[in-house]
C-alpha atoms as a PDB file:
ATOM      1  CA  UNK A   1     138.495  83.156 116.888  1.00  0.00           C
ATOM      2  CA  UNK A   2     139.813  81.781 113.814  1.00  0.00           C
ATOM      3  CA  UNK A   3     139.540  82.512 109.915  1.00  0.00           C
ATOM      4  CA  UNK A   4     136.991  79.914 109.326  1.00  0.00           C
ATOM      5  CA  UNK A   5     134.452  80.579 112.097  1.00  0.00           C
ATOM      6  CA  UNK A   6     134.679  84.183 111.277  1.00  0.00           C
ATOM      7  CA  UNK A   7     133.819  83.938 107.529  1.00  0.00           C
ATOM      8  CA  UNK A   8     130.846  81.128 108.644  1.00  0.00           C
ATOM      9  CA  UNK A   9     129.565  84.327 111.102  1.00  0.00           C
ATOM     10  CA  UNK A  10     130.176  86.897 108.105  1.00  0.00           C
ATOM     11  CA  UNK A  11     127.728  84.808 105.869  1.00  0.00           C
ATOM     12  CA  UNK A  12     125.058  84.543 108.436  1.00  0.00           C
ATOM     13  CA  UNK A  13     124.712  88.028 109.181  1.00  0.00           C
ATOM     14  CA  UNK A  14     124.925  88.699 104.773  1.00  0.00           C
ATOM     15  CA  UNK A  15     122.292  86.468 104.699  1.00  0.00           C
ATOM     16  CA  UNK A  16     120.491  88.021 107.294  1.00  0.00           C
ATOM     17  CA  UNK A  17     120.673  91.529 106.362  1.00  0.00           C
ATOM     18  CA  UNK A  18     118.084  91.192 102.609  1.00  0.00           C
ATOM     19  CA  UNK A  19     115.688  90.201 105.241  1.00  0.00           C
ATOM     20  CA  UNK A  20     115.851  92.719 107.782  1.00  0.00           C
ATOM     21  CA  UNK A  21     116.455  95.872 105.134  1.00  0.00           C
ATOM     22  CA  UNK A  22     113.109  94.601 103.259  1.00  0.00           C
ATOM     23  CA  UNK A  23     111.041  94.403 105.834  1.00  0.00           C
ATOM     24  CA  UNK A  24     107.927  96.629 106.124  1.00  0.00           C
ATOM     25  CA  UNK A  25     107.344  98.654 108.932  1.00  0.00           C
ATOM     26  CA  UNK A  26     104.119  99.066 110.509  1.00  0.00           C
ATOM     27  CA  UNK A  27     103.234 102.237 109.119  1.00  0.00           C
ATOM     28  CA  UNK A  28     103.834 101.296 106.232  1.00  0.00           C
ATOM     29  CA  UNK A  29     101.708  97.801 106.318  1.00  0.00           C
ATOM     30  CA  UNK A  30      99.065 100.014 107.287  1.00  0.00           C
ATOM     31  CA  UNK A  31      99.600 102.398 104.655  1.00  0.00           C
ATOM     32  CA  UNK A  32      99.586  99.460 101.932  1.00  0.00           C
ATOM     33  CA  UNK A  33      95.918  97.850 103.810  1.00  0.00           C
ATOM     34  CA  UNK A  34      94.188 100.783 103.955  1.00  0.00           C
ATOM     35  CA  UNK A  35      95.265 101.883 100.773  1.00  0.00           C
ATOM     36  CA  UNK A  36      94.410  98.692  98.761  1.00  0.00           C
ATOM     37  CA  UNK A  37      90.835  98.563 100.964  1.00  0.00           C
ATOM     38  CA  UNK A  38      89.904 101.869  99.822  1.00  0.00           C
ATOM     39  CA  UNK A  39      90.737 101.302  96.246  1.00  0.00           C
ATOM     40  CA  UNK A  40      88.622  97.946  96.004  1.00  0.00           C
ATOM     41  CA  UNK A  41      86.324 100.364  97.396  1.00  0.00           C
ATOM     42  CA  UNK A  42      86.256 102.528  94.859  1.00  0.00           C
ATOM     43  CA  UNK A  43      85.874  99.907  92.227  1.00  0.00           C
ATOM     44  CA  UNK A  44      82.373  99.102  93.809  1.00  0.00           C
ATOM     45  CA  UNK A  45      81.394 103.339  93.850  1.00  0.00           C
ATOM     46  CA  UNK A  46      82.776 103.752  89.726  1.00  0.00           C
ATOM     47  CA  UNK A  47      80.801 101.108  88.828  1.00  0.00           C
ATOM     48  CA  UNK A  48      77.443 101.883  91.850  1.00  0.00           C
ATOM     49  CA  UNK A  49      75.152 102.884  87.954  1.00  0.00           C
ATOM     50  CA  UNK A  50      76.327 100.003  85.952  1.00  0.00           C
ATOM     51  CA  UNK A  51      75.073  97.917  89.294  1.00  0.00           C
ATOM     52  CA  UNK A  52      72.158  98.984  89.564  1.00  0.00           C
ATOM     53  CA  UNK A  53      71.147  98.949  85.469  1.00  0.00           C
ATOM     54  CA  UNK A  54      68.287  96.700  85.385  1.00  0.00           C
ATOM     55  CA  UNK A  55      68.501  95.936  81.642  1.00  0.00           C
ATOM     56  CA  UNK A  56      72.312  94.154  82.009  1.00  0.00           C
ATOM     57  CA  UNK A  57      72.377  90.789  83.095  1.00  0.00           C
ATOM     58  CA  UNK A  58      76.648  89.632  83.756  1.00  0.00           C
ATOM     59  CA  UNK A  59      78.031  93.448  84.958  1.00  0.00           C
ATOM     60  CA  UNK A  60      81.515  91.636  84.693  1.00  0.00           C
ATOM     61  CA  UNK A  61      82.095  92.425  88.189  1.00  0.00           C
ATOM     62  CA  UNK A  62      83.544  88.796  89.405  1.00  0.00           C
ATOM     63  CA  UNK A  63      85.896  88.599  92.200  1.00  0.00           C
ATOM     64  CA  UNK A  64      88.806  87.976  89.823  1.00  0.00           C
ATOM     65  CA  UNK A  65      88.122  91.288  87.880  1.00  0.00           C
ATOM     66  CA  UNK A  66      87.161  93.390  90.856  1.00  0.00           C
ATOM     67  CA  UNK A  67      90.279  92.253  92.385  1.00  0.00           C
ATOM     68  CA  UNK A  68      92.394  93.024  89.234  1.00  0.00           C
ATOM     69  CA  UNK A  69      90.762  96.755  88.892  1.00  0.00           C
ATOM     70  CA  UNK A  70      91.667  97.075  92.709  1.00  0.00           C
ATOM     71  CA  UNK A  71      94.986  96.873  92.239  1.00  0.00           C
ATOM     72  CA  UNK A  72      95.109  99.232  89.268  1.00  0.00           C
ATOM     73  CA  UNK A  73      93.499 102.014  91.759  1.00  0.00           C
ATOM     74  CA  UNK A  74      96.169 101.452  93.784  1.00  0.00           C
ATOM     75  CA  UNK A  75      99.031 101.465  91.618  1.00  0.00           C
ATOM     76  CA  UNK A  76      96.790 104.977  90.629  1.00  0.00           C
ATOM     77  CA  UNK A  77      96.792 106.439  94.292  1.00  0.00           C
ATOM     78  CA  UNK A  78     100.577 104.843  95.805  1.00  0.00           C
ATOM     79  CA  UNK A  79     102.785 105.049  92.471  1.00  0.00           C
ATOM     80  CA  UNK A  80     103.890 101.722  93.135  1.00  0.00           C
ATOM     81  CA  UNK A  81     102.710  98.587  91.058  1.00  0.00           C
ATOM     82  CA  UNK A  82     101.519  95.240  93.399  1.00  0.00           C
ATOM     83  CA  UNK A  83     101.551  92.325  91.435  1.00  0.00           C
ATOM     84  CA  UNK A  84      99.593  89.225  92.934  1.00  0.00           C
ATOM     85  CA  UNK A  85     102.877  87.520  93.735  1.00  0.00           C
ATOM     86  CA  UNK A  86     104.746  90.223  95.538  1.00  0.00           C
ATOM     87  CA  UNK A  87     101.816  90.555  98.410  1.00  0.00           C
ATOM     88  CA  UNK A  88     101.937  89.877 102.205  1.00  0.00           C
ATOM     89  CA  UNK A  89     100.215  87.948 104.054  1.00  0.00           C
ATOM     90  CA  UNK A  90      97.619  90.637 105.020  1.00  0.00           C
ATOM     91  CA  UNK A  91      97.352  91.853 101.408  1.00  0.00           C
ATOM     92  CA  UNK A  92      96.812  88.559 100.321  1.00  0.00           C
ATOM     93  CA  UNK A  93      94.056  88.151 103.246  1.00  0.00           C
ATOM     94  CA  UNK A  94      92.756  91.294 101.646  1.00  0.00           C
ATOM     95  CA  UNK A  95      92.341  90.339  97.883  1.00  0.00           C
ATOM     96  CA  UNK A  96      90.931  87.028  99.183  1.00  0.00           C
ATOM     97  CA  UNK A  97      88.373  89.123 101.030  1.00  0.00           C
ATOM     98  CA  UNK A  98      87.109  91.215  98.226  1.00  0.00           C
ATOM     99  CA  UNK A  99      87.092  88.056  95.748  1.00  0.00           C
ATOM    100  CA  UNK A 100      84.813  85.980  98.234  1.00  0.00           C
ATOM    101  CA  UNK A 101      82.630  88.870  99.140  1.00  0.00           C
ATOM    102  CA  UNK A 102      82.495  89.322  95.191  1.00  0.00           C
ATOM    103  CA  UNK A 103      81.566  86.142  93.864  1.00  0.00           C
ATOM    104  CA  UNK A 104      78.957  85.267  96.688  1.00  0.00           C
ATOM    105  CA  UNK A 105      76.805  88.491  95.568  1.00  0.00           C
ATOM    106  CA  UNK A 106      77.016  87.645  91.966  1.00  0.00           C
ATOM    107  CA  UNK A 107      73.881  86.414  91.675  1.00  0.00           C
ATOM    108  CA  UNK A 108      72.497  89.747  93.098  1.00  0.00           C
ATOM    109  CA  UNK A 109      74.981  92.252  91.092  1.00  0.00           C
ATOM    110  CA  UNK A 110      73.569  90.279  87.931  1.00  0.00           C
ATOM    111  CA  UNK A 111      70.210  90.201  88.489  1.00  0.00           C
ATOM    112  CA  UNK A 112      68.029  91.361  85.987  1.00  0.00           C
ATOM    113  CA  UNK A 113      65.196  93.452  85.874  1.00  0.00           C
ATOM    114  CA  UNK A 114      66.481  94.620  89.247  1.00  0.00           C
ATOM    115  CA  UNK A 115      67.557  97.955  89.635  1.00  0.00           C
ATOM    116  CA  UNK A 116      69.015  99.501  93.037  1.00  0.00           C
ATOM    117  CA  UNK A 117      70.707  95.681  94.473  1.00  0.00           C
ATOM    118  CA  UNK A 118      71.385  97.484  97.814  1.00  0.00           C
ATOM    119  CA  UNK A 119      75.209  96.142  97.194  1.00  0.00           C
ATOM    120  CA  UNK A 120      76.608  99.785  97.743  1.00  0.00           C
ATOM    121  CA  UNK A 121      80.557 100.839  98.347  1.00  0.00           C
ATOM    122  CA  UNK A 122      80.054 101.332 102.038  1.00  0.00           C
ATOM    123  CA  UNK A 123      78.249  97.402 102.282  1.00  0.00           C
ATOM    124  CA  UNK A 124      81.066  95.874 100.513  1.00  0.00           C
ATOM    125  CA  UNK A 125      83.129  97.573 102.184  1.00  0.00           C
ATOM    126  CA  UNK A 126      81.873  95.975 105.843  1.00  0.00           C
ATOM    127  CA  UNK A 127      82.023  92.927 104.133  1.00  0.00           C
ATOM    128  CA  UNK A 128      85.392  92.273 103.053  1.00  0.00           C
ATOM    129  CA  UNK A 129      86.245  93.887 106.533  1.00  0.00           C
ATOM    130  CA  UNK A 130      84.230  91.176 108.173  1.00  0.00           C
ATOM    131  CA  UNK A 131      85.796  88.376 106.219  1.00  0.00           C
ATOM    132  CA  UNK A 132      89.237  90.343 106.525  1.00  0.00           C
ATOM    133  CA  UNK A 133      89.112  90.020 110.218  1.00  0.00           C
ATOM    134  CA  UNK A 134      88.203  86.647 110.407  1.00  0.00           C
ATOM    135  CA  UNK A 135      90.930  85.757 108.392  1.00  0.00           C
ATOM    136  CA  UNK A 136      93.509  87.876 110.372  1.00  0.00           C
ATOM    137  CA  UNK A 137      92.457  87.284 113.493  1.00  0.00           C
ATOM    138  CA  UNK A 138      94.457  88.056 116.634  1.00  0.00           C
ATOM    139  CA  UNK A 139      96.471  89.607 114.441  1.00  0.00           C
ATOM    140  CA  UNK A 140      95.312  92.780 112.435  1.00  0.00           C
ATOM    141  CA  UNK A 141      91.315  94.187 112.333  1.00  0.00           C
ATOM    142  CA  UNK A 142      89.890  96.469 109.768  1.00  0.00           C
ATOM    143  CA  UNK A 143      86.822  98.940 109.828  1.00  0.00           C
ATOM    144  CA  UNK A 144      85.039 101.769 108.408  1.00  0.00           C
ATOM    145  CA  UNK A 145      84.209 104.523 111.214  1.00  0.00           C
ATOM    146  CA  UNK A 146      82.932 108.333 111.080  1.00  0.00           C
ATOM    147  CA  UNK A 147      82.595 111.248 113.248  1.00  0.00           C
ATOM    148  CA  UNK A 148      79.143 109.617 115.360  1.00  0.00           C
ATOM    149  CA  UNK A 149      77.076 111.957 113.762  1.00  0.00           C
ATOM    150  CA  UNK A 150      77.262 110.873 110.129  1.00  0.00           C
ATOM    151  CA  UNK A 151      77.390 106.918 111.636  1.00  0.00           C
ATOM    152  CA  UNK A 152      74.381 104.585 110.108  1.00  0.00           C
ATOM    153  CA  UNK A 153      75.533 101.569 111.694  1.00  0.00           C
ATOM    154  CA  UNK A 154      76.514 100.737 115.045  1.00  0.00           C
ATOM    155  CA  UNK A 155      79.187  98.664 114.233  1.00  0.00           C
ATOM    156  CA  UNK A 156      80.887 101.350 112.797  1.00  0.00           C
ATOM    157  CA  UNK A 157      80.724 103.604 115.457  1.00  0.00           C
ATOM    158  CA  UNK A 158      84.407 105.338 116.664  1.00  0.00           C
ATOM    159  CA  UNK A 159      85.763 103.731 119.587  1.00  0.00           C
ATOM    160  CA  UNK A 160      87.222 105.751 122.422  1.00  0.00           C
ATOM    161  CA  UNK A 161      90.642 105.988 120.482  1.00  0.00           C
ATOM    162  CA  UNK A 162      89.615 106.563 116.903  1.00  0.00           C
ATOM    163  CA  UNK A 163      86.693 109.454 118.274  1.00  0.00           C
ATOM    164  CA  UNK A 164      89.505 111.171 120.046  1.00  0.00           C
ATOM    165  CA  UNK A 165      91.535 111.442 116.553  1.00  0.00           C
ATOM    166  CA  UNK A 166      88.193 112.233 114.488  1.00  0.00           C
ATOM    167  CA  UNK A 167      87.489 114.859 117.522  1.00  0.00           C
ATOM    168  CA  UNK A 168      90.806 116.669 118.529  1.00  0.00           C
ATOM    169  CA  UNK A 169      93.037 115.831 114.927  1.00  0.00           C
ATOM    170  CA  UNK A 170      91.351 115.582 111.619  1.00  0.00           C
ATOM    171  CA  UNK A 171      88.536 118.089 112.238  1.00  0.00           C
ATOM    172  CA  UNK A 172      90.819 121.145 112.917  1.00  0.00           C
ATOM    173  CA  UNK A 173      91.660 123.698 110.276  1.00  0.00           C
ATOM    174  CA  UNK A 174      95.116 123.154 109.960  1.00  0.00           C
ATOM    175  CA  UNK A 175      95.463 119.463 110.070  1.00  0.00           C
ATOM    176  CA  UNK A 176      96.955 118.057 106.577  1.00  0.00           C
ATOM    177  CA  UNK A 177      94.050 116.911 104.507  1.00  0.00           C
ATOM    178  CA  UNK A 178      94.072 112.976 104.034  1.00  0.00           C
ATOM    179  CA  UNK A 179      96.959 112.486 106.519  1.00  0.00           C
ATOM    180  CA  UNK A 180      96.945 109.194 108.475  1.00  0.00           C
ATOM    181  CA  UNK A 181      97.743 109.434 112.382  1.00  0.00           C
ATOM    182  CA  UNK A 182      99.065 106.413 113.938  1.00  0.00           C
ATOM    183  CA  UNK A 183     100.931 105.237 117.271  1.00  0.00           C
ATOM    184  CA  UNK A 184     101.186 102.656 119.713  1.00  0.00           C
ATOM    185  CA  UNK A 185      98.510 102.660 121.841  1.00  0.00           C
ATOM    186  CA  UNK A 186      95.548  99.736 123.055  1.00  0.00           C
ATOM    187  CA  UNK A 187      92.618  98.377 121.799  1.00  0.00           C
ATOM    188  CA  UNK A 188      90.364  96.747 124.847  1.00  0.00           C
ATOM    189  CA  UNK A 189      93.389  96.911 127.055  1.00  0.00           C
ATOM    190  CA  UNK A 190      95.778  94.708 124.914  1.00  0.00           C
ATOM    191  CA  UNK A 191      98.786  96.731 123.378  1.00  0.00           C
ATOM    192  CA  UNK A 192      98.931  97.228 119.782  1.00  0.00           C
ATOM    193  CA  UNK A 193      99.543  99.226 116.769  1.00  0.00           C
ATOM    194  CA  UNK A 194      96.738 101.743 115.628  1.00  0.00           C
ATOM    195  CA  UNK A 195      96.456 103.592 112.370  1.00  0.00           C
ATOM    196  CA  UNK A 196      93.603 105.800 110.825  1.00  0.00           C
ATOM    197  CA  UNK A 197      93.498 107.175 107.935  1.00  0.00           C
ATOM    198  CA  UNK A 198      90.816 109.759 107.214  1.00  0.00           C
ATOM    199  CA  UNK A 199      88.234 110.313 104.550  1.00  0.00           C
ATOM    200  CA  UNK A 200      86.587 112.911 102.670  1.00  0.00           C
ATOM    201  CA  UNK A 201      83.142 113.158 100.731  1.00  0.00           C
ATOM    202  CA  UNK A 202      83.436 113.156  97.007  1.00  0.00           C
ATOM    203  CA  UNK A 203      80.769 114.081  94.762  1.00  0.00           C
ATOM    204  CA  UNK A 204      79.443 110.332  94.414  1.00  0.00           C
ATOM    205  CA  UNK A 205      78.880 110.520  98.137  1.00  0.00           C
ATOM    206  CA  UNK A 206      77.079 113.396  98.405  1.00  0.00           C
ATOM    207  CA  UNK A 207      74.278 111.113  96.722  1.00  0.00           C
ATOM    208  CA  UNK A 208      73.507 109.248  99.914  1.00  0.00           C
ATOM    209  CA  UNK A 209      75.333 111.738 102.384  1.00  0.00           C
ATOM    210  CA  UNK A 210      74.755 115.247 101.085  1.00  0.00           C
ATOM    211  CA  UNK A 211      72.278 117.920 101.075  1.00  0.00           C
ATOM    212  CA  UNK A 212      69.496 118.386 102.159  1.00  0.00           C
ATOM    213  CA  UNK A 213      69.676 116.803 105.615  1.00  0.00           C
ATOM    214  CA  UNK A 214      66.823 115.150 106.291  1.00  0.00           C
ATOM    215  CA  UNK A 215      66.267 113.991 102.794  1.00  0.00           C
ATOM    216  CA  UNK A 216      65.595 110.309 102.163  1.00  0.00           C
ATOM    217  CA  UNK A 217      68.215 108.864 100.116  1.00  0.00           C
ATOM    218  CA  UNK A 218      68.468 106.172  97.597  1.00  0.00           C
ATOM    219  CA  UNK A 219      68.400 103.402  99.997  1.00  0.00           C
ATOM    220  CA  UNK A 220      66.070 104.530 102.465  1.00  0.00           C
ATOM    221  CA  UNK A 221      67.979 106.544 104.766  1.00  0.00           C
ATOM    222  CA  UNK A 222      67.909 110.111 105.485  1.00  0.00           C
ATOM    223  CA  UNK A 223      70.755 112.258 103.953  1.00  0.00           C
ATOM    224  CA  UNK A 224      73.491 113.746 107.018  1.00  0.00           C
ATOM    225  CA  UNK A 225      73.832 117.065 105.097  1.00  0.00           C
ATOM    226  CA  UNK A 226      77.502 116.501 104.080  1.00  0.00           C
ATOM    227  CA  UNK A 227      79.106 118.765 101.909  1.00  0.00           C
ATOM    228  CA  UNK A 228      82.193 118.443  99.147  1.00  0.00           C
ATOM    229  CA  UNK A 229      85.676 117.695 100.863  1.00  0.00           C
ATOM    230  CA  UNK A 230      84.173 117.799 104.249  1.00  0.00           C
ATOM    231  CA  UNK A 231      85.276 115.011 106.293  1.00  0.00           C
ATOM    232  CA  UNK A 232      83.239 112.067 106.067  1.00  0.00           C
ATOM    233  CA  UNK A 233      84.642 108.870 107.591  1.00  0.00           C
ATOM    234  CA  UNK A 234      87.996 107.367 108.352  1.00  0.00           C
ATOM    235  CA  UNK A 235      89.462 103.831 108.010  1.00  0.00           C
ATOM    236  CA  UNK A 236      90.531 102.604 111.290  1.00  0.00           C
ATOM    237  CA  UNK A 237      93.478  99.525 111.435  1.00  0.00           C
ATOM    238  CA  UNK A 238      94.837  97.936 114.396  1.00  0.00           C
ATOM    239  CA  UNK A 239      98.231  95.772 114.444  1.00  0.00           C
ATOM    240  CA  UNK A 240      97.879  93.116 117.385  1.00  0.00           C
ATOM    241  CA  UNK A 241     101.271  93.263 119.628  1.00  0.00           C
END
């Protein structure tokens, strides 16, 4: 082999090597999705009062500044600042998701002499799944699920897989609060990656989840009987092979 096919080699595989040393793993895709759905999440439950104040027209909640505040919770919970030009594909899926699910409900967030809109954290939240989904499809999904008993709606319910984690994983004693369990496994037969992370109930959710069982919530339903830290719900992600 001579010199100059060797050095033309040598630069391919420097130029190949940024690529391959930055590239994100699939835990820690998941980790970032998950992550950055849960913290738009939370932008939705902080500001569940201000929502639902009758007296307020404009609550400033538009796509653009939901999205911005989303990515300040998550700099808050991972350490790590994401800036709108540094996200993937998926996390750009993502922010898209919350801004459209945003700004079609603005004329419901602002309207006034309205109080409880119905637009709560766990609503949004199926939203910007839906549209997530759609927008990744074939090749990621996104949902909220729960142990069965403290599921409201079907769609949410734990499939084989993600009951079997709930079930066997994150309800014993000594399993590592708010660790996320992944592997490859399948979803409907097809191979792929699955990661789920699971949740808690905070004090905010004890509102519509807590005590007493039985009770009739804000919105209708009737209160599961949760209690503080217990777990409440998990956020399921599957990678397409």
């Amino acid at each position: 082999m001579n010199t100059k096919r060797c050095l033309c080699i040598l630069c391919c595989i420097v130029t190949l090597i940024p690529e391959i040393s930055f590239a994100k793993s699939q835990d820690e895709t998941s980790q970032e999705l998950t992550t950055l759905y849960r913290a738009a999440r939370k932008v939705i439950s902080d500001n569940q009062a201000h929502i639902n104040k009758p007296e307020i027209g404009d609550k400033g909640l538009s796509g653009e500044a939901v999205g911005a505040m989303a990515l300040k919770n998550y700099t808050k919970t991972m350490g790590n600042k994401l800036s709108l030009a540094s996200l993937t594909a998926a996390e750009k899926a993502m922010m898209a998701a919350v801004k459209e699910v945003m700004d079609e409900n603005q004329d419901l967030i602002n309207a006034k002499g309205v109080g409880f809109k119905g637009f709560l954290p766990a609503i949004f939240a199926r939203h910007v799944a839906n549209r997530f989904n759609s927008k990744m499809s074939g090749k990621m999904k996104i949902k909220l699920t729960a142990p069965k008993k403290y599921v409201r709606n079907r769609a949410n319910r734990p499939d084989k897989w993600e009951h079997n984690i709930i079930e066997t994983m994150f309800k014993k004693d000594d399993y590592q609060k708010g660790k996320a369990f992944s592997e490859q496994s399948t979803f409907k037969g097809t191979p792929a990656y699955r990661f789920i992370l699971p949740e808690y109930y905070g004090q905010s959710c004890l509102k519509c989840h807590g005590e007493p069982k039985g009770e009739r919530d804000i919105t209708g339903g009737k209160k599961e009987g949760g209690v503080l830290g217990e777990l409440g719900g998990a956020i399921s992600l599957i990678i397409f092979e």
